[in-house]
Every structure is written in structure tokens, then in C-alpha cells.
C-alpha atoms as a PDB file:
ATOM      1  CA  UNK A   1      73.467  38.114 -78.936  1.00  0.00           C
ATOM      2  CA  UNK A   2      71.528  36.089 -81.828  1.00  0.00           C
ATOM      3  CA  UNK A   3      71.568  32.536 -82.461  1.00  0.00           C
ATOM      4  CA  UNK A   4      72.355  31.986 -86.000  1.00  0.00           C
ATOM      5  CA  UNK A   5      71.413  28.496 -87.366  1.00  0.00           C
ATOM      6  CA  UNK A   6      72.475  26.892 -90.151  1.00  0.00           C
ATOM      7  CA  UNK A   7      70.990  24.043 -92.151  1.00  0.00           C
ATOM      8  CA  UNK A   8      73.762  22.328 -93.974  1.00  0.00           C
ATOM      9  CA  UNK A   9      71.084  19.662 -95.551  1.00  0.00           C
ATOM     10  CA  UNK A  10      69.843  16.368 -94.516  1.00  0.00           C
ATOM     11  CA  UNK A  11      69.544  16.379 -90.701  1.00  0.00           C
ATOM     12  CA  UNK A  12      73.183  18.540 -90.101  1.00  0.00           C
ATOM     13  CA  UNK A  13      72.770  21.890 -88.749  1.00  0.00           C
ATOM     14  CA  UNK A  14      74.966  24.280 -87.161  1.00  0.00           C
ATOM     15  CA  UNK A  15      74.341  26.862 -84.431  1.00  0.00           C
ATOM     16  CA  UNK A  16      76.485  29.716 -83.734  1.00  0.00           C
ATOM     17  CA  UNK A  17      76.824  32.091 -81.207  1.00  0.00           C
ATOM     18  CA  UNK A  18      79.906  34.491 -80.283  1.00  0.00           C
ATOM     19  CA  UNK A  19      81.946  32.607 -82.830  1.00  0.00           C
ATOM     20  CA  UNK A  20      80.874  29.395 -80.949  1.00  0.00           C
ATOM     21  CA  UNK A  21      79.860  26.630 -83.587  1.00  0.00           C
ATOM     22  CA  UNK A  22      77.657  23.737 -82.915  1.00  0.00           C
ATOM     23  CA  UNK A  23      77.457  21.073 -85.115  1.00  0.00           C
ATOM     24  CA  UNK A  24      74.925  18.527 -84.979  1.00  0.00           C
ATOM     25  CA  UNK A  25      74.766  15.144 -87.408  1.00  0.00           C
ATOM     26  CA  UNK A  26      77.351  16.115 -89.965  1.00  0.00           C
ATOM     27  CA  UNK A  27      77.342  13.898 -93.142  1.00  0.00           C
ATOM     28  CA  UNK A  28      80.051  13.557 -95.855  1.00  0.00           C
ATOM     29  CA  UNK A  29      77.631  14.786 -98.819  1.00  0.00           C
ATOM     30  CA  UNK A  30      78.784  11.457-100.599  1.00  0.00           C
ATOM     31  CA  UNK A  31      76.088   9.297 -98.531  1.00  0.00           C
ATOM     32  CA  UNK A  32      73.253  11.404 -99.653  1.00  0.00           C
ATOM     33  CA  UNK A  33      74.041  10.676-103.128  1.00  0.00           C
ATOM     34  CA  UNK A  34      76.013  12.280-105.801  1.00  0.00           C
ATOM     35  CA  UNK A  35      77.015  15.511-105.988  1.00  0.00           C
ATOM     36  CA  UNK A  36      76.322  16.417-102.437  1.00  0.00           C
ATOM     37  CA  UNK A  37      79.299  18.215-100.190  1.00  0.00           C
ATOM     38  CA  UNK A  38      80.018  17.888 -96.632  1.00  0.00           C
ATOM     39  CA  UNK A  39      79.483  21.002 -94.903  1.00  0.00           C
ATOM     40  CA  UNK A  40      81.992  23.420 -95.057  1.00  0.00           C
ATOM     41  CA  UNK A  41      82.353  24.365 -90.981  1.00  0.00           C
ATOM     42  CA  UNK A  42      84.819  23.564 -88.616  1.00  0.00           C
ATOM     43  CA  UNK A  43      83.148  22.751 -84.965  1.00  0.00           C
ATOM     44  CA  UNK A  44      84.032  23.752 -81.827  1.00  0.00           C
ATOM     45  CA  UNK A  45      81.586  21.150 -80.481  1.00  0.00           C
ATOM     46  CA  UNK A  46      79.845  17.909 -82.418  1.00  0.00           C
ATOM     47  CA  UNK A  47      76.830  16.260 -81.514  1.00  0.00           C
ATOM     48  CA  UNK A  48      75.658  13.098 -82.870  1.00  0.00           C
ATOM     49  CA  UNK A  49      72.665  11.878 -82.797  1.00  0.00           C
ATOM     50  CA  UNK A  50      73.228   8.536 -83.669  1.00  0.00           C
ATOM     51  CA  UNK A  51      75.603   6.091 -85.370  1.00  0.00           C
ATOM     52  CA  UNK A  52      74.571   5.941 -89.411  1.00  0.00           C
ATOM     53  CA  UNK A  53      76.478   6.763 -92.110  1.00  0.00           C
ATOM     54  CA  UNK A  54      74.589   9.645 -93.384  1.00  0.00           C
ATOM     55  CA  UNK A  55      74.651  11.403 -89.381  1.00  0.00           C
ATOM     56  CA  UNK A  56      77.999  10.479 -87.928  1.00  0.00           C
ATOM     57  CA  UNK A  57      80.986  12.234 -90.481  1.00  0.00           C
ATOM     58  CA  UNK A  58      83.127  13.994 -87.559  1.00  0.00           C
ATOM     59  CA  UNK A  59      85.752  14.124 -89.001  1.00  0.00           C
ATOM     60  CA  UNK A  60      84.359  16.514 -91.954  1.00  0.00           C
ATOM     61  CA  UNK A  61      83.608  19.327 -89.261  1.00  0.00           C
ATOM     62  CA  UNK A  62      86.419  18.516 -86.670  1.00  0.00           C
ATOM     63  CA  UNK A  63      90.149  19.930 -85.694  1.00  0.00           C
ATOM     64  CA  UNK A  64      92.017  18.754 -82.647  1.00  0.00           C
ATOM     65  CA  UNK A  65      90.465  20.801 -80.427  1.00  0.00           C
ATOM     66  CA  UNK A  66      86.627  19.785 -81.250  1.00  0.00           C
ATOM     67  CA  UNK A  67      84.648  18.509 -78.720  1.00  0.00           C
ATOM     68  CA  UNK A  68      82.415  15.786 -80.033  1.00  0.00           C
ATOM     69  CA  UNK A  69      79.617  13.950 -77.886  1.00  0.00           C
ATOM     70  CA  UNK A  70      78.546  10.999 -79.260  1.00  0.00           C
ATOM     71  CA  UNK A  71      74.779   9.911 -78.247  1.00  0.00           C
ATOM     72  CA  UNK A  72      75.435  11.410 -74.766  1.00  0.00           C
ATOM     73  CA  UNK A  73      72.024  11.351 -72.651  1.00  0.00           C
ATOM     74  CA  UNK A  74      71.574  13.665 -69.409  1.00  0.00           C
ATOM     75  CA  UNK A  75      72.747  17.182 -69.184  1.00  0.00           C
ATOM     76  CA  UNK A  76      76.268  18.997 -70.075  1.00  0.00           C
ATOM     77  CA  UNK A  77      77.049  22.081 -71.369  1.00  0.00           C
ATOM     78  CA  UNK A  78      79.274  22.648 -74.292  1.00  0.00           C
ATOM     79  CA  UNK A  79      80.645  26.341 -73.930  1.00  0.00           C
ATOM     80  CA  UNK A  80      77.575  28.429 -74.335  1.00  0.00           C
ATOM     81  CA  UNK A  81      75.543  25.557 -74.906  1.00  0.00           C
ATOM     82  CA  UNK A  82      73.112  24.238 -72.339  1.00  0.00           C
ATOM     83  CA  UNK A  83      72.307  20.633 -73.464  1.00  0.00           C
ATOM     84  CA  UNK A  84      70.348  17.550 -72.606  1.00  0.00           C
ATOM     85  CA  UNK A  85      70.301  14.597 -74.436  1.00  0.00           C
ATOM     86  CA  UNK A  86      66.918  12.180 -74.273  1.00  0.00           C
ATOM     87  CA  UNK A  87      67.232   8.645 -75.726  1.00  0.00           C
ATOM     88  CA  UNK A  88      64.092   7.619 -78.281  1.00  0.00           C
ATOM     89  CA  UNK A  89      63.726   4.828 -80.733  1.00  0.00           C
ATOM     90  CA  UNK A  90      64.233   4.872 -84.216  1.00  0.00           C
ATOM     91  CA  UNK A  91      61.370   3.024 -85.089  1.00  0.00           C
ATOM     92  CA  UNK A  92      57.875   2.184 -84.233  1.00  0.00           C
ATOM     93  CA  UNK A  93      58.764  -0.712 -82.693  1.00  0.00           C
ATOM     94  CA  UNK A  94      60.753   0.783 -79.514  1.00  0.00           C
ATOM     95  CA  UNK A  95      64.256   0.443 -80.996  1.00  0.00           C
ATOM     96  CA  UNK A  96      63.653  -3.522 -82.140  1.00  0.00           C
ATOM     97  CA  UNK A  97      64.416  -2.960 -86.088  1.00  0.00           C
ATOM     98  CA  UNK A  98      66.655   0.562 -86.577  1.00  0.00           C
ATOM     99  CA  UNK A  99      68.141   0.578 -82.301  1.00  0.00           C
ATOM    100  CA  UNK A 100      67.789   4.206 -80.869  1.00  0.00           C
ATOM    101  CA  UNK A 101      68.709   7.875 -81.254  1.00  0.00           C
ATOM    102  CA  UNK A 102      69.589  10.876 -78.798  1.00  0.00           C
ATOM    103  CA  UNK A 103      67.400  13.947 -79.420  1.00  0.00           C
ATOM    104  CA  UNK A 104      69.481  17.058 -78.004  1.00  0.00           C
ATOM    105  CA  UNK A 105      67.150  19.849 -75.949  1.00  0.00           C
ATOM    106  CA  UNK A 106      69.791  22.945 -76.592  1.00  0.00           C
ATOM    107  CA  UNK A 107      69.712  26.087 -74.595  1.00  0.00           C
ATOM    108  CA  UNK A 108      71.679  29.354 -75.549  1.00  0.00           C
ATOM    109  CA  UNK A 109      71.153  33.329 -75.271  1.00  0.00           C
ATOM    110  CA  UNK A 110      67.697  32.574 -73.836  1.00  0.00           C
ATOM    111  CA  UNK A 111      66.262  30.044 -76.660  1.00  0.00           C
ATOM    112  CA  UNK A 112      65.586  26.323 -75.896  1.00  0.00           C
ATOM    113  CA  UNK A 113      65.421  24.337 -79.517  1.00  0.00           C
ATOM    114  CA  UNK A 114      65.499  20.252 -80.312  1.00  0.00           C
ATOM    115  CA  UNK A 115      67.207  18.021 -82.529  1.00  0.00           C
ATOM    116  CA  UNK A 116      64.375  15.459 -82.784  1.00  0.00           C
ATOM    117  CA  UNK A 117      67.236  13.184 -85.123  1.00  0.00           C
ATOM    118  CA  UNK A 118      65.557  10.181 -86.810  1.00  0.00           C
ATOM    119  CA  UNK A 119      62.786   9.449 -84.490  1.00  0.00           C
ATOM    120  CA  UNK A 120      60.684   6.602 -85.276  1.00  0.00           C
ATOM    121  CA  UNK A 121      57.346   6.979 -83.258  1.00  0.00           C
ATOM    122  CA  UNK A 122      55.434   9.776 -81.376  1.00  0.00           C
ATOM    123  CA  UNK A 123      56.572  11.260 -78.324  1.00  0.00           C
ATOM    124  CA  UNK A 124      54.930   9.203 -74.955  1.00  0.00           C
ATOM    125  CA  UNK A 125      54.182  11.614 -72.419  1.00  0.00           C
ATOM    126  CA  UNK A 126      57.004  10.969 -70.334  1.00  0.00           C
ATOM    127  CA  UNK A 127      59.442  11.701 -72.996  1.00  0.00           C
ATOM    128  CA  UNK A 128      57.551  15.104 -74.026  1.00  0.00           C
ATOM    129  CA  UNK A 129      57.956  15.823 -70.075  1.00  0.00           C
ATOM    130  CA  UNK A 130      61.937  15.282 -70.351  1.00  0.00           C
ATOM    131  CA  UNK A 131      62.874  16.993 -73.543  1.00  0.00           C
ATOM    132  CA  UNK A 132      60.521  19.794 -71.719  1.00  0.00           C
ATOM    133  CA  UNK A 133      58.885  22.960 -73.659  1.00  0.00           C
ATOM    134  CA  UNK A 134      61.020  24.120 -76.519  1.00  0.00           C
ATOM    135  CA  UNK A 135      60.905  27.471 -78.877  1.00  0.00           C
ATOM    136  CA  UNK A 136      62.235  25.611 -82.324  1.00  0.00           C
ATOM    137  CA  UNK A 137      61.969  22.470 -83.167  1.00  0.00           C
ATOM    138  CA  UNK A 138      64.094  20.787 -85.865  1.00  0.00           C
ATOM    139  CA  UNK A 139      61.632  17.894 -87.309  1.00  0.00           C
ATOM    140  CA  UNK A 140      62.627  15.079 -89.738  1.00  0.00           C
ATOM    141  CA  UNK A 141      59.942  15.334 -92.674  1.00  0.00           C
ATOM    142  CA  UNK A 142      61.089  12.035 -94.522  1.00  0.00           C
ATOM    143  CA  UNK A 143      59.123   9.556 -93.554  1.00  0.00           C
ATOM    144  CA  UNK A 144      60.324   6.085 -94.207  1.00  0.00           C
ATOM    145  CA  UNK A 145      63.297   5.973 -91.518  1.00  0.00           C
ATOM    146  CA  UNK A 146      61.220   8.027 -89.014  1.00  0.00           C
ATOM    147  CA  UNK A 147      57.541   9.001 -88.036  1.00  0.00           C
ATOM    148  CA  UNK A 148      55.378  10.046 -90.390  1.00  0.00           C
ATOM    149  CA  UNK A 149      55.528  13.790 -91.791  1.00  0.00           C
ATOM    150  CA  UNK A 150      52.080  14.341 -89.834  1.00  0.00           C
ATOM    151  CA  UNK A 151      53.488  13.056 -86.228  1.00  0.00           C
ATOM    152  CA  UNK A 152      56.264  14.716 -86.489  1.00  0.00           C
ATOM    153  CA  UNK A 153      54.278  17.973 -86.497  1.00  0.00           C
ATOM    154  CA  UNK A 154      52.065  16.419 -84.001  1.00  0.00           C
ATOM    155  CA  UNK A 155      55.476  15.735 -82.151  1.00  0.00           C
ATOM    156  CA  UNK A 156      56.359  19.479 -82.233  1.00  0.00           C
ATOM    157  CA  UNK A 157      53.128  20.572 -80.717  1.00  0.00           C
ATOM    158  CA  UNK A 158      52.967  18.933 -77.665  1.00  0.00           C
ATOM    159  CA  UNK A 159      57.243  20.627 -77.477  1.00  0.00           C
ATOM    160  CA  UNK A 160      55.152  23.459 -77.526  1.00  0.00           C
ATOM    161  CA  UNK A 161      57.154  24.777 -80.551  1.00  0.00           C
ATOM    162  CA  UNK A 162      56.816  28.246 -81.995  1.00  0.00           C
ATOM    163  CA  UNK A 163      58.897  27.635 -84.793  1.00  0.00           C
ATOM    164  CA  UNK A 164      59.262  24.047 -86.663  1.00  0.00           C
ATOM    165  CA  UNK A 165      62.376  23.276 -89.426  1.00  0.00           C
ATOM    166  CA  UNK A 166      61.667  20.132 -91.185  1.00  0.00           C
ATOM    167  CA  UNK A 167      65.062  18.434 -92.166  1.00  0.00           C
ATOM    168  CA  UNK A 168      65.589  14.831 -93.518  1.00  0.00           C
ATOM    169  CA  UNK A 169      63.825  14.930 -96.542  1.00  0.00           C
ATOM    170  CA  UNK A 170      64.088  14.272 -99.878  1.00  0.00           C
ATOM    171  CA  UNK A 171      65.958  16.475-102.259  1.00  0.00           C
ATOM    172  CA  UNK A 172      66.681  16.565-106.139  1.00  0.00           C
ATOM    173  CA  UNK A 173      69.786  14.067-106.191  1.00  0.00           C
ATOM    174  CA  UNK A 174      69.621  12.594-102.574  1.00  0.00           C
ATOM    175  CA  UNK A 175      69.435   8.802-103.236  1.00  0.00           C
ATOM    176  CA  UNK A 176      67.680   8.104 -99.917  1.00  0.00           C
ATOM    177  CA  UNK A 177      64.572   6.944-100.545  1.00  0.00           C
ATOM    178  CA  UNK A 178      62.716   9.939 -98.273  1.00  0.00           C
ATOM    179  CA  UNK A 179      59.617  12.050 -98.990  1.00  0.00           C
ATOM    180  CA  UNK A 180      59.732  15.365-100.892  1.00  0.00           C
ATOM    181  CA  UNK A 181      58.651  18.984 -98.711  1.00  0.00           C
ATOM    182  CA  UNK A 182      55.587  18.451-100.264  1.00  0.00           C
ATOM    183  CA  UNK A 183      54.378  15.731 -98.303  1.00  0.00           C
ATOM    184  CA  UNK A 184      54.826  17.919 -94.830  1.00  0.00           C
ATOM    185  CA  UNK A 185      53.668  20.708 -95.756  1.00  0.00           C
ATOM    186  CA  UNK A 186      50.287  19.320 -96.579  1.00  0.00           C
ATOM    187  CA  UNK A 187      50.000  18.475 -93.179  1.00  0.00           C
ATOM    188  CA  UNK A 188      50.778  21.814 -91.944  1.00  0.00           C
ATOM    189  CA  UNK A 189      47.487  23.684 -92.573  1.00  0.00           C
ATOM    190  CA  UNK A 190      47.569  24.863 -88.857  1.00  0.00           C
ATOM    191  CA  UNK A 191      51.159  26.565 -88.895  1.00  0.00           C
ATOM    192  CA  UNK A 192      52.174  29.615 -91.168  1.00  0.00           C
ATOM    193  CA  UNK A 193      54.931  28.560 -93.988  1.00  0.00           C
ATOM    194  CA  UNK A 194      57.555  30.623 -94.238  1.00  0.00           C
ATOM    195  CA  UNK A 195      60.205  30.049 -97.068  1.00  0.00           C
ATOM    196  CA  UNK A 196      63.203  31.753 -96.562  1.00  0.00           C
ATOM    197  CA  UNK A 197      65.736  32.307 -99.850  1.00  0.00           C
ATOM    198  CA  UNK A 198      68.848  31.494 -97.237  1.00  0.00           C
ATOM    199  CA  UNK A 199      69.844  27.997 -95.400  1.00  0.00           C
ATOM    200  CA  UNK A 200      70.572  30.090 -92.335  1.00  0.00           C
ATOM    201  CA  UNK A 201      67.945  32.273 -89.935  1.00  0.00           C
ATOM    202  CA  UNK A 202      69.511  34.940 -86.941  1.00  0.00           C
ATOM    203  CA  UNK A 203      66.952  34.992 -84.449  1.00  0.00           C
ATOM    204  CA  UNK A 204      66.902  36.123 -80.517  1.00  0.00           C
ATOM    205  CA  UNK A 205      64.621  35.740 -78.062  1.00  0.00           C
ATOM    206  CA  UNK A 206      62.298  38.259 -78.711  1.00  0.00           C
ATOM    207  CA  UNK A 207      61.997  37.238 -82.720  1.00  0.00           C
ATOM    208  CA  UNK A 208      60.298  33.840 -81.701  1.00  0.00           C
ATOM    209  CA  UNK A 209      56.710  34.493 -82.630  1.00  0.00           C
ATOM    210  CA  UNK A 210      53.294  33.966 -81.695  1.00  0.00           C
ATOM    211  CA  UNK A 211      52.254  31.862 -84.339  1.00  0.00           C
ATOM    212  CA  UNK A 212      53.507  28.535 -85.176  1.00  0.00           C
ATOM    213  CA  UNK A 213      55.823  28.938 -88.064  1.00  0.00           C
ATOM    214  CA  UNK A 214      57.214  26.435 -90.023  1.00  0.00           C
ATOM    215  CA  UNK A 215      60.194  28.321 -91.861  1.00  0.00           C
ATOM    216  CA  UNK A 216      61.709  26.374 -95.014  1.00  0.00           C
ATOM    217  CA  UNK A 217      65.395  26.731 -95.157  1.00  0.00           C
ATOM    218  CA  UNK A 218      66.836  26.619 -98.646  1.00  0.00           C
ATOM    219  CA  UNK A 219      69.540  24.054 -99.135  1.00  0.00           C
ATOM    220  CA  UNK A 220      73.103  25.812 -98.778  1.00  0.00           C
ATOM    221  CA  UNK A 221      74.693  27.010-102.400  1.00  0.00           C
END
């Protein structure tokens, strides 16, 4: 069964198998700046990575029967989702200025990916040893809240990612004051680019590849 993962801009993504949806860090559209919609998905299960405006809009992606987890650390399972939440900073400063996140190490139909959220500072060794070796790794490429576009490539790396999406970055419109694609990508002279014409990718087990890929998911139309 593929995993089917949707970017639904900003840091929000979706994962679906078996007409399972995952949501992770829904926004309203409205906090990104004008013109922007909230995705258009209703959840079985929310995660949130942390408690910001522009990350935490559960009720946009919600019925009465979603399941949301709110910065939950440790391991559960949300129907076919094996997940373990790890606790980082948001800064440089070890949570002093912007507090902390919860990165989410998921597992499903044989694929381990990570929701590195906003984090502010390079993986320590420890923490690289808890979220543990990952396939995909979804990367925030803003700068500005988080690590630097260069780290957070860095950050993938030692994940041991085969595949990197960069998320949280500046788009045409989006008010935040974030860095463009650009800036990532000239920082990612070791890793094919793939741009993909869709804001979703199917992939199984046997698609992740041997090279390190960072694919470039088009913003949802």
C-alpha cells in the first residue's frame, strides 16, 4: 500500500494511507497572509507540533471523531501510524527565547519519515540517536524562526535521509518574514533536486532511492 503525502503549504502536511489521513501542523491560510486557504482535509488524526498560530488550526481539519495529539513526546500509534514524538528547542538558545517543539518520527507501510517542525538549532547526538534513522525528512527551509537552511540539511544527514521536503518557507504572498527556496537549494549541491508539478508524492518502500533527493512540492492549487 503507498504512502501518499501531501504538502498543504507552510509546515502542514498530510499523509494518507488506506483512507487513513494524518494531519500534521494545520494552519488557517489567514496567518500566512492574505489570500492563503486552510487546507481542505478532514483528519482522522492531528498532530501538532507546537502551539503558534500559524501550526495549531485543529479545528480547520477536525470532525468529532478526530484524534488530535498535541506536542505528545514518547511513542503511540495512531491507527496505522507508528509515532514517536522527541522534544527540541525552537531556538538556538535551548528553548530560552521561542520555548520548544515536538518533532514526530512516523512509521507506516514500511517507511519511517520526520516532522522536524520549527527547530531552532542542530540536532546533538543524543537527539539524532532518539528520532533514530529515517527515509524522508520534512525540513523547515525558512530560516529566521528555525536553523539555518544549511543545518537543516546538515540535520537531515545525520537522519540518514534519502529523501528531504523543505517546508516553512517563504512564498509569493506569505507575510512571514521567511527565506525564499532559493536560499536552500543553494546549499544543496550534494543532493539531486527534484521538482515535482504536484503538492502530493505516492511512494512505497521500494521507491525510496539511493541518492539523496530533495523533491520540491508545488504549493496546492
Amino acid at each position: 500500500m503507498p504512502l501518499r503525502l501531501k504538502w498543504w503549504l507552510h509546515a502542514c502536511f498530510e499523509l494518507e494511507v488506506d483512507g487513513k489521513r494524518l494531519v500534521i501542523d494545520p494552519h488557517d491560510g489567514g496567518s500566512l497572509g492574505v489570500g492563503f486557504s486552510a487546507p481542505s482535509v478532514k483528519a482522522d488524526y492531528v498532530l501538532v507540533t507546537h502551539d503558534h498560530y500559524d501550526h495549531n488550526a485543529v479545528e480547520k481539519v477536525s470532525t468529532d471523531h478526530t484524534v488530535v495529539a498535541r506536542e505528545r513526546t514518547g511513542g503511540f500509534t495512531l491507527g496505522p501510524f507508528k509515532v514517536k514524538g522527541v522534544k527540541l528547542p525552537h531556538d538556538e538558545f535551548d528553548g530560552r527565547i521561542r520555548g520548544f517543539v515536538v518533532a514526530y518520527r512516523i512509521e507506516v507501510e514500511g517507511i519511517s519519515l520526520v516532522h522536524l517542525s520549527d527547530l531552532g538549532r542542530m540536532l546533538t547526538e543524543e537527539e539524532v540517536r532518539e528520532i533514530g534513522s529515517v527515509d524522508i525528512a520534512l525540513i523547515p527551509a525558512g530560516d529566521v524562526y528555525t536553523l539555518h537552511p544549511r543545518q537543516a540539511l546538515e540535520a537531515a544527514e545525520a537522519l540518514g535521509a534519502r529523501i528531504v521536503i523543505p517546508m516553512h518557507y517563504w512564498l509569493p504572498g506569505i507575510q512571514l518574514p521567511l527565506e525564499p527556496l532559493d536560499t536552500i537549494l543553494r546549499y544543496a549541491k550534494k543532493w539531486r533536486v527534484l521538482r515535482l508539478e504536484s503538492s502530493w508524492i505516492e511512494i512505497t518502500r521500494e521507491d525510496i532511492p539511493e541518492e539523496k533527493t530533495l523533491a520540491v512540492l508545488a504549493p496546492p492549487r
